[in-house]
Protein backbone atom coordinates (compact mmCIF):
# COMPACT_ATOMS: atom_id res chain seq x y z
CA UNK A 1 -74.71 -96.88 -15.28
CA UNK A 2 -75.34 -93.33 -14.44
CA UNK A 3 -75.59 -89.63 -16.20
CA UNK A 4 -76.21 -86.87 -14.06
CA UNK A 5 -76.67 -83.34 -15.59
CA UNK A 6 -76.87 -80.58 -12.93
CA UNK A 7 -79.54 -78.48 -14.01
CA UNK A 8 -80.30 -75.14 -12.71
CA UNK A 9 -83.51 -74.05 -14.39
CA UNK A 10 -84.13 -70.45 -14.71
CA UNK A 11 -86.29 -69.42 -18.65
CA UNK A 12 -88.63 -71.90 -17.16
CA UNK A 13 -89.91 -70.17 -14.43
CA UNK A 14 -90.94 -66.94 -16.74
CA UNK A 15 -94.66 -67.21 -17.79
CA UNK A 16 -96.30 -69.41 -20.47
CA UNK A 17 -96.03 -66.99 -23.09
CA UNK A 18 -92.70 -67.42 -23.44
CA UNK A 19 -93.29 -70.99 -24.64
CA UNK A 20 -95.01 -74.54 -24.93
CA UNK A 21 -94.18 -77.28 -22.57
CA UNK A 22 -92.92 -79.89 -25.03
CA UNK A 23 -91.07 -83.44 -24.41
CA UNK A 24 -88.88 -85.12 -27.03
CA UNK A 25 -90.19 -87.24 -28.79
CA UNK A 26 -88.60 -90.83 -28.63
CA UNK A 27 -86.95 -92.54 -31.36
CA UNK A 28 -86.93 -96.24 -32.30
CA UNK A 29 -83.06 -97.20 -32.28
CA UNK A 30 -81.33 -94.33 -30.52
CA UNK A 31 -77.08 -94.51 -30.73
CA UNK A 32 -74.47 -92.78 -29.61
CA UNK A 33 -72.28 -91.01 -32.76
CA UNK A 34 -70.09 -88.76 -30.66
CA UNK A 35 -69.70 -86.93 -27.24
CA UNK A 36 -67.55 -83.84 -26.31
CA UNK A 37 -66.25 -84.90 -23.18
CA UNK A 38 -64.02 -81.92 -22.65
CA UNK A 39 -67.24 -79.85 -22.44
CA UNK A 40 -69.11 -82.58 -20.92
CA UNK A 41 -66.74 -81.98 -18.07
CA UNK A 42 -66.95 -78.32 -18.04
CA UNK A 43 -70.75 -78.93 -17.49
CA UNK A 44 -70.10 -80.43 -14.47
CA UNK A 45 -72.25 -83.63 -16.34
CA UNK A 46 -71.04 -86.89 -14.26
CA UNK A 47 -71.06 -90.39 -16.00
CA UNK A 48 -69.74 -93.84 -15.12
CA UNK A 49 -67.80 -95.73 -18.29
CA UNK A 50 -69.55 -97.82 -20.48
CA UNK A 51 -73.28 -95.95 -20.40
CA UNK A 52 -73.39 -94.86 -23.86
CA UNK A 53 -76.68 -96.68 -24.19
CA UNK A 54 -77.64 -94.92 -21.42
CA UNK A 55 -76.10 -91.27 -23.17
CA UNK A 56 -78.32 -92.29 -26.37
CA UNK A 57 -81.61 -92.49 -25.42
CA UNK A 58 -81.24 -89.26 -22.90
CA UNK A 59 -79.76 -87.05 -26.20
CA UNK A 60 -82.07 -88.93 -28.11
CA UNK A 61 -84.90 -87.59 -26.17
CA UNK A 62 -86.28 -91.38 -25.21
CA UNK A 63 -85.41 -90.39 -21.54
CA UNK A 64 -85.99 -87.42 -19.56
CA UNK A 65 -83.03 -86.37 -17.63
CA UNK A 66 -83.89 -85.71 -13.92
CA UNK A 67 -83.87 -82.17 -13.38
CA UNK A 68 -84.89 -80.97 -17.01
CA UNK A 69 -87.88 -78.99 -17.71
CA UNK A 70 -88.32 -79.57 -21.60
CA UNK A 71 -89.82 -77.03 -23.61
CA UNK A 72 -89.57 -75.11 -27.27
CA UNK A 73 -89.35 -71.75 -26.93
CA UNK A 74 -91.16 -69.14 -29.08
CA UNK A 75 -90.07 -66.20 -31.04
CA UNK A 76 -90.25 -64.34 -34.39
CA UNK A 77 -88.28 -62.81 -36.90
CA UNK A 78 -87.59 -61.29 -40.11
CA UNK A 79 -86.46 -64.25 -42.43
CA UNK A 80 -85.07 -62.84 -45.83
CA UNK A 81 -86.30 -59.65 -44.88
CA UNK A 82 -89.76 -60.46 -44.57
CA UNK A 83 -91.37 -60.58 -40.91
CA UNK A 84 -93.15 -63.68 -39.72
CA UNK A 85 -95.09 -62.72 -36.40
CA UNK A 86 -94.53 -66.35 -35.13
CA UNK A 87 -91.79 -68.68 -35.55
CA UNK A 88 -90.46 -70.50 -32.39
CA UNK A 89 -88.58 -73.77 -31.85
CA UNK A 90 -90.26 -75.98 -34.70
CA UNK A 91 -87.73 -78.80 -34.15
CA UNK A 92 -85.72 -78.69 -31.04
CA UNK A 93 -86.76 -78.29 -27.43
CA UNK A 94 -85.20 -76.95 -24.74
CA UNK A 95 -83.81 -79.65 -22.15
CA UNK A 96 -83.05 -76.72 -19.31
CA UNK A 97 -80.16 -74.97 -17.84
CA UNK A 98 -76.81 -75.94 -16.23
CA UNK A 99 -74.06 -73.61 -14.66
CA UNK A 100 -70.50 -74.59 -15.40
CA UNK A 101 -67.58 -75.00 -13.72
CA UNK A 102 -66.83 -71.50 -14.83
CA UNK A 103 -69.73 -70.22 -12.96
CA UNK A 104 -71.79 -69.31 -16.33
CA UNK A 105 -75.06 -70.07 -17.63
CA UNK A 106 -76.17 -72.17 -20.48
CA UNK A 107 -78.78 -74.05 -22.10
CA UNK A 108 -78.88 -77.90 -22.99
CA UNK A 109 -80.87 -78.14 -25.95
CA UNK A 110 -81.83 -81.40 -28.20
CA UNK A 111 -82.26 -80.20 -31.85
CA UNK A 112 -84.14 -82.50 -34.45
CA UNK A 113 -85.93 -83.77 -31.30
CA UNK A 114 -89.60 -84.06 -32.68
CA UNK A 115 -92.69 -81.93 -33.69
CA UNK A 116 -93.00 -78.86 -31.56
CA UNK A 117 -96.96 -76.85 -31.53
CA UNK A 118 -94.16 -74.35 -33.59
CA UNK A 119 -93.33 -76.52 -36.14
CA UNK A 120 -95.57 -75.17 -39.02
CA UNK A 121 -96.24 -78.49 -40.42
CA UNK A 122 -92.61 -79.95 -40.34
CA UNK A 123 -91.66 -83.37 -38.89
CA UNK A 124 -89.42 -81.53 -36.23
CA UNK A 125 -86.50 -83.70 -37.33
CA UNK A 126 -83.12 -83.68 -38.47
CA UNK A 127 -81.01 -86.07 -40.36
CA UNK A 128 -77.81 -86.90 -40.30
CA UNK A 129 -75.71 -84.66 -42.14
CA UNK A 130 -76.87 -81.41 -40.74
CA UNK A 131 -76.47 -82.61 -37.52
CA UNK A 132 -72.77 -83.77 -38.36
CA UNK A 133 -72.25 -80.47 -40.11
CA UNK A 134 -72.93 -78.41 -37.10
CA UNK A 135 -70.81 -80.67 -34.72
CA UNK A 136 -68.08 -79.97 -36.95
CA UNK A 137 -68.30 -76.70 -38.50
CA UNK A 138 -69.78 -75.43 -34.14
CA UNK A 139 -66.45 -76.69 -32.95
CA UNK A 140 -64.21 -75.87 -34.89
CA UNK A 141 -65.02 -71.46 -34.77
CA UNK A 142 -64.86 -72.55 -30.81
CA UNK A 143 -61.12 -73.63 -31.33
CA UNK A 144 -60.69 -70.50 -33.85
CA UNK A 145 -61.80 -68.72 -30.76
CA UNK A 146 -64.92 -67.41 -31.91
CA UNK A 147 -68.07 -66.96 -29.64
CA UNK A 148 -70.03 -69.76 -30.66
CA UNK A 149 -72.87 -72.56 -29.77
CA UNK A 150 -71.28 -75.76 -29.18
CA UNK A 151 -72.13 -79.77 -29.69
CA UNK A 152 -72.00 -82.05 -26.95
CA UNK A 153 -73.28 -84.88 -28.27
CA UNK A 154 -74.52 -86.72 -31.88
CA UNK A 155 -77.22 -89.06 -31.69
CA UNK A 156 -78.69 -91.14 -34.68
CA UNK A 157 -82.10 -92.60 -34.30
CA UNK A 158 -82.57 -95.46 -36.50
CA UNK A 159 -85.64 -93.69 -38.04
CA UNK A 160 -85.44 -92.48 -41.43
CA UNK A 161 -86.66 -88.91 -42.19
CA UNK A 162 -88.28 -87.57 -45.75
CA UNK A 163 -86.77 -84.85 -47.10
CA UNK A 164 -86.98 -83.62 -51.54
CA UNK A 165 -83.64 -86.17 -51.78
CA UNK A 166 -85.68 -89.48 -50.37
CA UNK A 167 -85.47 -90.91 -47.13
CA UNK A 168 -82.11 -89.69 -45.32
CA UNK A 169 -81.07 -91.32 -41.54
CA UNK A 170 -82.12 -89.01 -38.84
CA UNK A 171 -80.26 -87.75 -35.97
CA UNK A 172 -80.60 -85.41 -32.86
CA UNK A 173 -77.71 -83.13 -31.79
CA UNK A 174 -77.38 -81.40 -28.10
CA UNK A 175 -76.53 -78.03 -28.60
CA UNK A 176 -75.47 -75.93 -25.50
CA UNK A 177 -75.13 -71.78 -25.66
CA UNK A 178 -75.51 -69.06 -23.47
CA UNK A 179 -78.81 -68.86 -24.20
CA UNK A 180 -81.58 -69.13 -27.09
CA UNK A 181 -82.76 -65.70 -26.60
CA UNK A 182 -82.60 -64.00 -30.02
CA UNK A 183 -83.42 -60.72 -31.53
CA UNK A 184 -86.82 -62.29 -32.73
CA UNK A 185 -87.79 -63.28 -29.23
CA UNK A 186 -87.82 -59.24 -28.53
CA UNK A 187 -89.70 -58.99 -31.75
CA UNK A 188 -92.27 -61.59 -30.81
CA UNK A 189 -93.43 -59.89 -28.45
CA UNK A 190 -93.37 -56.27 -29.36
CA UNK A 191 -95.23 -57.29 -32.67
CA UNK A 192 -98.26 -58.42 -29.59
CA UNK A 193 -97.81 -54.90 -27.84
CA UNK A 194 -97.23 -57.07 -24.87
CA UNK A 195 -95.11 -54.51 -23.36
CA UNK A 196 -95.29 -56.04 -19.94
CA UNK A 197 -93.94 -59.37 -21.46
CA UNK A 198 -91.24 -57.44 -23.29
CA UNK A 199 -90.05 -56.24 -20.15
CA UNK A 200 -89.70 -59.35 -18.14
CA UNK A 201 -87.44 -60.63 -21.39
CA UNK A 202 -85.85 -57.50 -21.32
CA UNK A 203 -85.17 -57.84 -17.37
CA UNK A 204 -84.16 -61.61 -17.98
CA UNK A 205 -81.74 -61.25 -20.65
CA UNK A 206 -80.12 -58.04 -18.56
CA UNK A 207 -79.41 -60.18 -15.60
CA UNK A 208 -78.23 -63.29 -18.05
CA UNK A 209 -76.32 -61.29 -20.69
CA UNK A 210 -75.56 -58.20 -19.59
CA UNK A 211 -75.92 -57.49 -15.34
CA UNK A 212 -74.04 -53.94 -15.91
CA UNK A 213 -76.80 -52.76 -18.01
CA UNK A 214 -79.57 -50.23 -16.27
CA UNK A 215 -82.10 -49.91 -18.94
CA UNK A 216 -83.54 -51.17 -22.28
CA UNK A 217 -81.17 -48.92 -24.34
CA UNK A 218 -78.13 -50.25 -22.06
CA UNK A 219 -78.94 -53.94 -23.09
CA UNK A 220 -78.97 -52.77 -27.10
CA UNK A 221 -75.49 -51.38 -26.83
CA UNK A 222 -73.99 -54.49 -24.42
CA UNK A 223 -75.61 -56.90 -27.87
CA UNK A 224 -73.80 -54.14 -30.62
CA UNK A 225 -70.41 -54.47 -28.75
CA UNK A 226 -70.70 -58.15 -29.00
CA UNK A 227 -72.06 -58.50 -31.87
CA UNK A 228 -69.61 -56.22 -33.97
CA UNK A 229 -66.38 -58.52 -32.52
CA UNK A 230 -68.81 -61.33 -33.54
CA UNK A 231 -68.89 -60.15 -37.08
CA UNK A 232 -65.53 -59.15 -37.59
CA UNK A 233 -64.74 -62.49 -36.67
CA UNK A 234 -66.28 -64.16 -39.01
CA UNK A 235 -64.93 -62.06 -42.25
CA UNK A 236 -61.16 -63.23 -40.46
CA UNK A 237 -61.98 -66.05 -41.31
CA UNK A 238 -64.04 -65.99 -44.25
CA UNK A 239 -67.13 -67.44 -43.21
CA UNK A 240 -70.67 -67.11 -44.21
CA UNK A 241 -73.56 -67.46 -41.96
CA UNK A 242 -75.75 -67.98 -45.03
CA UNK A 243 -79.19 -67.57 -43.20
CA UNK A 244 -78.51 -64.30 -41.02
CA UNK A 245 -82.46 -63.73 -40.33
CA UNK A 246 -83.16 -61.95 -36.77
CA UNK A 247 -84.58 -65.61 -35.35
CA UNK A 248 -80.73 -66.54 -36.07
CA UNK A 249 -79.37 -63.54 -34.47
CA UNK A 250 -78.19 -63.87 -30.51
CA UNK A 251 -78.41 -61.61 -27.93
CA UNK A 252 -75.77 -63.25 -26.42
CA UNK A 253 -73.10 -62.47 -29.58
CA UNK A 254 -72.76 -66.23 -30.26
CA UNK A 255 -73.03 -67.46 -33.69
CA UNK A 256 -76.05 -69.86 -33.57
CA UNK A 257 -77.44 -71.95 -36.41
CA UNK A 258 -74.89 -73.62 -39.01
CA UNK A 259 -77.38 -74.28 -41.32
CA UNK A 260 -76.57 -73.60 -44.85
CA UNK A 261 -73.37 -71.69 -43.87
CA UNK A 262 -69.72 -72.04 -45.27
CA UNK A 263 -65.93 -71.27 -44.94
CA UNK A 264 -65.02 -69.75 -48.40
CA UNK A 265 -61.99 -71.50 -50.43
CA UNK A 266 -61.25 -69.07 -53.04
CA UNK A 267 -61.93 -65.88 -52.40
CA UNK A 268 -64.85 -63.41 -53.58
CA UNK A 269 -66.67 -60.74 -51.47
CA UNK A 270 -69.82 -61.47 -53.24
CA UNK A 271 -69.17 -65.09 -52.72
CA UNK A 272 -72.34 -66.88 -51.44
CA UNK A 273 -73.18 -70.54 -50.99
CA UNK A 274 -76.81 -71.09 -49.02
CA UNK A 275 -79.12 -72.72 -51.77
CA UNK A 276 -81.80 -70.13 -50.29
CA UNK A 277 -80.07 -66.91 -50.56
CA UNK A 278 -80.61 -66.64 -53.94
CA UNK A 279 -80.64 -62.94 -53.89
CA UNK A 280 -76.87 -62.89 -52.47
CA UNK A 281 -78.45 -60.57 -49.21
CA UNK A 282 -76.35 -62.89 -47.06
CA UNK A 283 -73.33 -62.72 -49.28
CA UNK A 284 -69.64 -62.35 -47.05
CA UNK A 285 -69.02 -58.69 -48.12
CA UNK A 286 -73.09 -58.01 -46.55
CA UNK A 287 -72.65 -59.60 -43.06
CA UNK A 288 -71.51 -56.24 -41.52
CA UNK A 289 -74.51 -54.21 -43.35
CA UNK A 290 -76.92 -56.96 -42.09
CA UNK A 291 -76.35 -57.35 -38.39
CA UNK A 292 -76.80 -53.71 -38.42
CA UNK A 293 -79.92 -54.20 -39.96
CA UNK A 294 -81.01 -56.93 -37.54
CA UNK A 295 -79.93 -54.68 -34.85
CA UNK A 296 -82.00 -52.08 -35.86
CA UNK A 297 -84.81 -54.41 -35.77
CA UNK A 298 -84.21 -54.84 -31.98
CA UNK A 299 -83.73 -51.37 -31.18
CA UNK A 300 -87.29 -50.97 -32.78
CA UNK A 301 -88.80 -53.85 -30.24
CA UNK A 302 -87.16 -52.51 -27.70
CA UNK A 303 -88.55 -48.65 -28.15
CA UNK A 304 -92.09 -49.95 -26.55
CA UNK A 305 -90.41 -50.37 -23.84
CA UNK A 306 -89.78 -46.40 -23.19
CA UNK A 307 -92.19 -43.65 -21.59
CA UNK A 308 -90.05 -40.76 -23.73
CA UNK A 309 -90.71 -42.10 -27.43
CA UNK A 310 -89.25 -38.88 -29.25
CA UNK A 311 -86.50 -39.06 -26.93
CA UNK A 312 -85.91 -42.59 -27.00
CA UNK A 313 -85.68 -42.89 -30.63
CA UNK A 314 -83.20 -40.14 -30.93
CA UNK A 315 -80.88 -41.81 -28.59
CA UNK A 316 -81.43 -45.27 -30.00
CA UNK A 317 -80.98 -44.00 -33.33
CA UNK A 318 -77.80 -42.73 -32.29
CA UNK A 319 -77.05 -46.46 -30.63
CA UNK A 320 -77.45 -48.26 -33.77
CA UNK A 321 -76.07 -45.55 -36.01
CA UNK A 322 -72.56 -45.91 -34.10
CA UNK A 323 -72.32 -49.75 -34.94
CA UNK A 324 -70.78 -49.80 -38.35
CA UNK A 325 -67.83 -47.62 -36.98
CA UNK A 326 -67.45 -50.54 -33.84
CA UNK A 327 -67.28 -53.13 -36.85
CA UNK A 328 -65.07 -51.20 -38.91
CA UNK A 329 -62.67 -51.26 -35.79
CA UNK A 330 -63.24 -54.70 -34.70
CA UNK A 331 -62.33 -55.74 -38.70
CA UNK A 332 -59.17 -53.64 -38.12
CA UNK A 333 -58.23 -54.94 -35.17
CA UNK A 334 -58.84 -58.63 -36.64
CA UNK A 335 -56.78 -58.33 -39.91
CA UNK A 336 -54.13 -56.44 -38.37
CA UNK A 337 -53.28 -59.47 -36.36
CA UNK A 338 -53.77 -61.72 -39.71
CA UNK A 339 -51.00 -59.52 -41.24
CA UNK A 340 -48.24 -59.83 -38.21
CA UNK A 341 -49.07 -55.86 -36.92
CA UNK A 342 -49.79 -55.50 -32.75
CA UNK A 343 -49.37 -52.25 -32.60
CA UNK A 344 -51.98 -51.07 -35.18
CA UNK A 345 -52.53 -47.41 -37.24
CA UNK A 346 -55.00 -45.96 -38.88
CA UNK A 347 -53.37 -46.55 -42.18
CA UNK A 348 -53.40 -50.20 -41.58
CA UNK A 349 -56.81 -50.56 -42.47
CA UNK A 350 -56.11 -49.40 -46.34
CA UNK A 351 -52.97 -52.08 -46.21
CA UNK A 352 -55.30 -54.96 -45.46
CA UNK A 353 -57.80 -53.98 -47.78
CA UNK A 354 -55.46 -53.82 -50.55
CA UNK A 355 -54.56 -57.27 -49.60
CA UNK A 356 -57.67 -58.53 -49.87
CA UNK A 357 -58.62 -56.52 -52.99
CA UNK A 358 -55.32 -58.73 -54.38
CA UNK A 359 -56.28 -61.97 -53.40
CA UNK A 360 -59.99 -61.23 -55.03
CA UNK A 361 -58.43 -60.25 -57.80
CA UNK A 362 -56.06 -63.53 -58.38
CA UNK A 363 -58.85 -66.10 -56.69
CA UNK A 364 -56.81 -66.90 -54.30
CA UNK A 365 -57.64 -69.50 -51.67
CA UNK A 366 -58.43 -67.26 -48.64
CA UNK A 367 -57.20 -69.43 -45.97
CA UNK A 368 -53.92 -70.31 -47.60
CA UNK A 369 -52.86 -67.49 -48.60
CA UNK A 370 -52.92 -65.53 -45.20
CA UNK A 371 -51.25 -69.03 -43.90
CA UNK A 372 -48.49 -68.29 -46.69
CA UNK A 373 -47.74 -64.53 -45.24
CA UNK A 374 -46.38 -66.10 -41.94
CA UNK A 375 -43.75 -67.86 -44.01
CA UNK A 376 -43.87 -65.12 -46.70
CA UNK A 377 -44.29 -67.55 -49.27
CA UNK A 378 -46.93 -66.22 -50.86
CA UNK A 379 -45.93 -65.60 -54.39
CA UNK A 380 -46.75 -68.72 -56.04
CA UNK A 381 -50.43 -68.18 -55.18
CA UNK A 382 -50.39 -65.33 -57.65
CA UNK A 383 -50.15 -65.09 -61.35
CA UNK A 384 -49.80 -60.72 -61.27
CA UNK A 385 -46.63 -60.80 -60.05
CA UNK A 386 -46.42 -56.55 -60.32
CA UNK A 387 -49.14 -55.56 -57.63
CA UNK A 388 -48.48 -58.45 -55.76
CA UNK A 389 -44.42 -57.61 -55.28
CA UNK A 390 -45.72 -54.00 -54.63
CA UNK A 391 -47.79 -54.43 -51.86
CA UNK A 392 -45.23 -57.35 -50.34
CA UNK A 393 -42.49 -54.50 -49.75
CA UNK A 394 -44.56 -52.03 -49.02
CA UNK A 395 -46.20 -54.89 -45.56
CA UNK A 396 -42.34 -56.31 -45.42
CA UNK A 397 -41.34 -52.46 -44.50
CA UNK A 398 -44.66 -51.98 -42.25
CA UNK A 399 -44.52 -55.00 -39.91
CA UNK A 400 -40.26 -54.83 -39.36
CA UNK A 401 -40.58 -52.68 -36.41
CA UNK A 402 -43.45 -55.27 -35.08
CA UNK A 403 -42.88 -57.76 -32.01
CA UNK A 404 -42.46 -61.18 -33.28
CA UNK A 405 -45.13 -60.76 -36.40
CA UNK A 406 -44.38 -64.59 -37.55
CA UNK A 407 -45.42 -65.79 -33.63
CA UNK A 408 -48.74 -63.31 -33.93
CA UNK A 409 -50.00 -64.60 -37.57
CA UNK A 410 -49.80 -68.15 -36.63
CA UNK A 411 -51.85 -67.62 -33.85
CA UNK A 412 -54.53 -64.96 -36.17
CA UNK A 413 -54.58 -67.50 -39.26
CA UNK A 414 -55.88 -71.09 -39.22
CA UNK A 415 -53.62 -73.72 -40.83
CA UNK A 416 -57.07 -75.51 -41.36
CA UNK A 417 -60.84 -74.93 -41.88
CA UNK A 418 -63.57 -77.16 -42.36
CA UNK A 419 -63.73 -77.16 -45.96
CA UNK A 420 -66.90 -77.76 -47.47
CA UNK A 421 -65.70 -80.30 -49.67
CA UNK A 422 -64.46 -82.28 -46.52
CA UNK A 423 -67.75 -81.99 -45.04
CA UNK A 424 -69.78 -83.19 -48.03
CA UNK A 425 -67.48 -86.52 -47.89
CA UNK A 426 -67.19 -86.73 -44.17
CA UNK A 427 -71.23 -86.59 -44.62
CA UNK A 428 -71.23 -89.20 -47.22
CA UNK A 429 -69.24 -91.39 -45.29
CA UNK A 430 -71.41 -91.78 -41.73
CA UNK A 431 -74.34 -92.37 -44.06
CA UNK A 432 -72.51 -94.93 -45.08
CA UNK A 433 -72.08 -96.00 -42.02
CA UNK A 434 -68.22 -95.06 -41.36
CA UNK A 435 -67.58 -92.10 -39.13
CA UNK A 436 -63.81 -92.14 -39.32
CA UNK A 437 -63.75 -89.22 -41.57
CA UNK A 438 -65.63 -87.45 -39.17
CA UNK A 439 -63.53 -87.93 -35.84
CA UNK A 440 -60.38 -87.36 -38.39
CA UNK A 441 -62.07 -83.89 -39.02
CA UNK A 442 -62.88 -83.19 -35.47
CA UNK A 443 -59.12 -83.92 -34.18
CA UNK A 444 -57.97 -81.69 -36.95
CA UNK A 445 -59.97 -78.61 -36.63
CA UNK A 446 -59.99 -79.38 -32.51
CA UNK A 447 -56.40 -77.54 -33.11
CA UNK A 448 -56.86 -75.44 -36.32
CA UNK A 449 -53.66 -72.82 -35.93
CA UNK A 450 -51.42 -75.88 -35.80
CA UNK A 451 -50.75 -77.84 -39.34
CA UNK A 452 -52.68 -81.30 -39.67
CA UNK A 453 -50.88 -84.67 -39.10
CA UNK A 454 -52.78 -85.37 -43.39
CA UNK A 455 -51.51 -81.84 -45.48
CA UNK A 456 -54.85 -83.05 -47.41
CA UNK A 457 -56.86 -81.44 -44.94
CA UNK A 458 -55.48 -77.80 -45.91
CA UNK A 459 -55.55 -78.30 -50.01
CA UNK A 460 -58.94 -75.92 -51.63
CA UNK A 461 -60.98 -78.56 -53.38
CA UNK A 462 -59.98 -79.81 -57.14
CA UNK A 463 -62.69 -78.30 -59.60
CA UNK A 464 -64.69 -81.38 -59.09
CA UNK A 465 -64.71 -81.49 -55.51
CA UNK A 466 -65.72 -77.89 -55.18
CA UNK A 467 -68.72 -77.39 -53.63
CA UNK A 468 -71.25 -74.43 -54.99
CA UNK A 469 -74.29 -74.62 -52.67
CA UNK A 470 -75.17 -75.80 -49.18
CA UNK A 471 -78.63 -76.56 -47.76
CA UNK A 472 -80.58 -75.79 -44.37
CA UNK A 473 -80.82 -78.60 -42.03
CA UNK A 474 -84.42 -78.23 -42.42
């Protein structure tokens, strides 16, 4: 049996301050729940058949993987708004680096993988559900096209963990991304005045993220552009990120951390579900305020980092002030397509929002009822039929003269999402011991534009299956 990972090491080689040599910590009974071979493959990771013992105990974390340089990586970040000066990777450690088939660059990282000197008293573990949660809910926005971390493998570790419901199984997923650098690493070290530090990150996540870039202020505008498609993205698709803190905000533009987040079924701009927002700060209709806000937070790390202060925070002022106006035309861009328009206006902006204003209005189901436009069979999901009939001629008469709108909107709005309710009994089930709801999900929402083989999987939840809350993995 063999399991070669070819890694190509490169965060490792900055200095120690940029984190704590850590190994995983080994687990007694360590099996193998699930593997993404498709991205196993574009890893370049070569295995024989019939080694998922072998496959368990390395994503486990009982065996070291030749190559790997394991450590947890430290950072800060504002957390509800409030600033903690040090954070870091209190549960996971980072494995090391491969590049792809592709030619790109990503991390390997083992998540729920033991105590960590940045785990502030935790056990550094995961259990199951979470871990299940962001297989699921990580690969699915990949197949909705969305910049995203991804899951390569499951592991569960025979060990129980302790969290306020009793003793839950743990697990360990292995999370690959373009990197784990993250607006709070820039803030970790800027809150130090360790300006010379800053500028090494700065340098390293320039040549990782952004090579065109020629200066600090360069890198803050290559992280707005991605992160206002990023963004936009997500309200296509109504999801909420539920813990948007600046630790859980990539430089890279991926969405990282599905910890108390969630697609919404019916639809309310104020809608939020993470048990720890109780505030509503990360509500859906605040996403686009916040990652401004976050943003702002890194243009105020990076500002050590320049001789001409006055200057510098003119021109980065300027930076950040032009990212609501690259959001507002990313979320154009993304609903036209959701209403069947290519060739968008100006004035399509208003049409979209009155669309949405209508389906707040009537609770409709927001998946569905952008699914029901491609057919235009929307009108049962409405009880008002006069605004609703209004605003249907008024998008008939603006997408006629569009190429093949039908074609575009099946591609722009998922048939399926992963529900909460789904995930709560998918959940339920591999504690029980049976995972088939959870490889029914995953072959689902591996296609999510095309209808499911079970029509189930599209229906909102009944009133008792509706879920109001969801919970950090923590």
């Amino acid at each position: 049996m063999t399991l070669h990972i070819p890694f190509d090491n490169s965060f490792a080689d900055l200095p120690d301050a940029f984190y704590a040599r850590q190994s995983p910590q080994p687990v007694s009974a360590p099996a193998l729940l699930a593997y993404n071979s498709a991205l196993g493959e574009q890893l370049g990771i070569e295995r024989s058949e019939g080694d998922a013992s072998l496959m368990a105990e390395l994503f486990a974390g009982n065996r070291t993987p030749d190559g790997a340089d394991p450590l947890a990586q430290v950072y800060a970040g504002h957390q509800f708004g409030n600033f903690s000066p040090r954070l870091g990777d209190g549960r996971a450690v980072l494995l090391g680096e491969v590049v792809d088939r592709r030619g790109e660059r990503v991390d390997i990282q083992l998540k729920g993988s033991g105590q960590t000197p940045f785990s502030r008293m935790g056990d550094g573990r995961a259990w199951l559900g979470p871990v299940l949660r962001e297989y699921i809910v990580s690969e699915a926005m990949h197949a909705l096209g969305i910049p995203t971390t991804r899951a390569l493998a499951a592991v569960s570790t025979g060990d129980l963990v302790y969290r306020e419901q009793g003793p839950l199984p743990g697990a360990v997923l292995t999370r690959v991304a373009k990197s784990h650098l993250r607006i709070g690493t820039f803030q970790y070290f800027a809150a130090r005045q360790d300006v010379d530090n800053l500028r090494r990150l700065t340098d390293y996540a320039i040549s990782r993220h952004a090579p065109e870039a020629q200066s600090p202020r360069d890198l803050l505008a290559a992280v707005i552009a991605e992160q206002a498609k990023l963004i936009a993205q997500w309200m296509g698709v109504g999801f909420i990120h539920g813990v948007m803190n600046t630790d859980n905000t990539s430089i890279s533009g991926e969405t990282i951390d599905y910890g108390p987040c969630a697609f919404m079924d019916d639809f309310h701009p104020a809608r939020v579900y993470s048990s720890i927002d109780r505030q509503g700060r990360y509500a859906y209709q605040n996403q686009p305020d916040i990652i401004v806000w976050n943003i702002a937070q890194l243009a105020s790390a990076l500002l050590a980092l320049e001789p001409d202060q006055d200057g510098a925070v003119r021109a980065y002022t300027e930076t950040v002030h032009a990212m609501p106006g690259l959001i507002r035309e990313a979320w154009a861009d993304v609903f036209a397509a959701k209403l069947g328009i290519t060739h968008r206006r100006d004035e399509d902006a208003g049409l979209a929002s009155e669309w949405i204003t209508l389906m707040a209005n009537q609770g409709a189901d927001f998946t569905n009822a952008f699914r029901a436009l491609e057919g235009d069979r929307v009108d049962t999901s409405f009880g008002d039929e006069a605004p609703l009939q209004d605003w249907l001629a008024r998008w008939r008469g603006r997408i006629a003269g569009e190429p093949d709108p039908a074609a575009l909107m099946r591609r722009s709005n998922p048939a399926i999402i992963p529900r909460n309710h789904r995930i709560e009994a998918m959940i339920a089930a591999a504690v029980g011991g049976d995972m088939g709801p959870f490889e029914t999900l995953r072959a689902a929402l591996a296609s999510p534009f095309e209808p499911p083989a079970d029509p189930g999987l599209t229906a909102p939840p009944r009133p008792e299956e509706e879920v109001h809350a969801t919970f950090c993995g923590t």
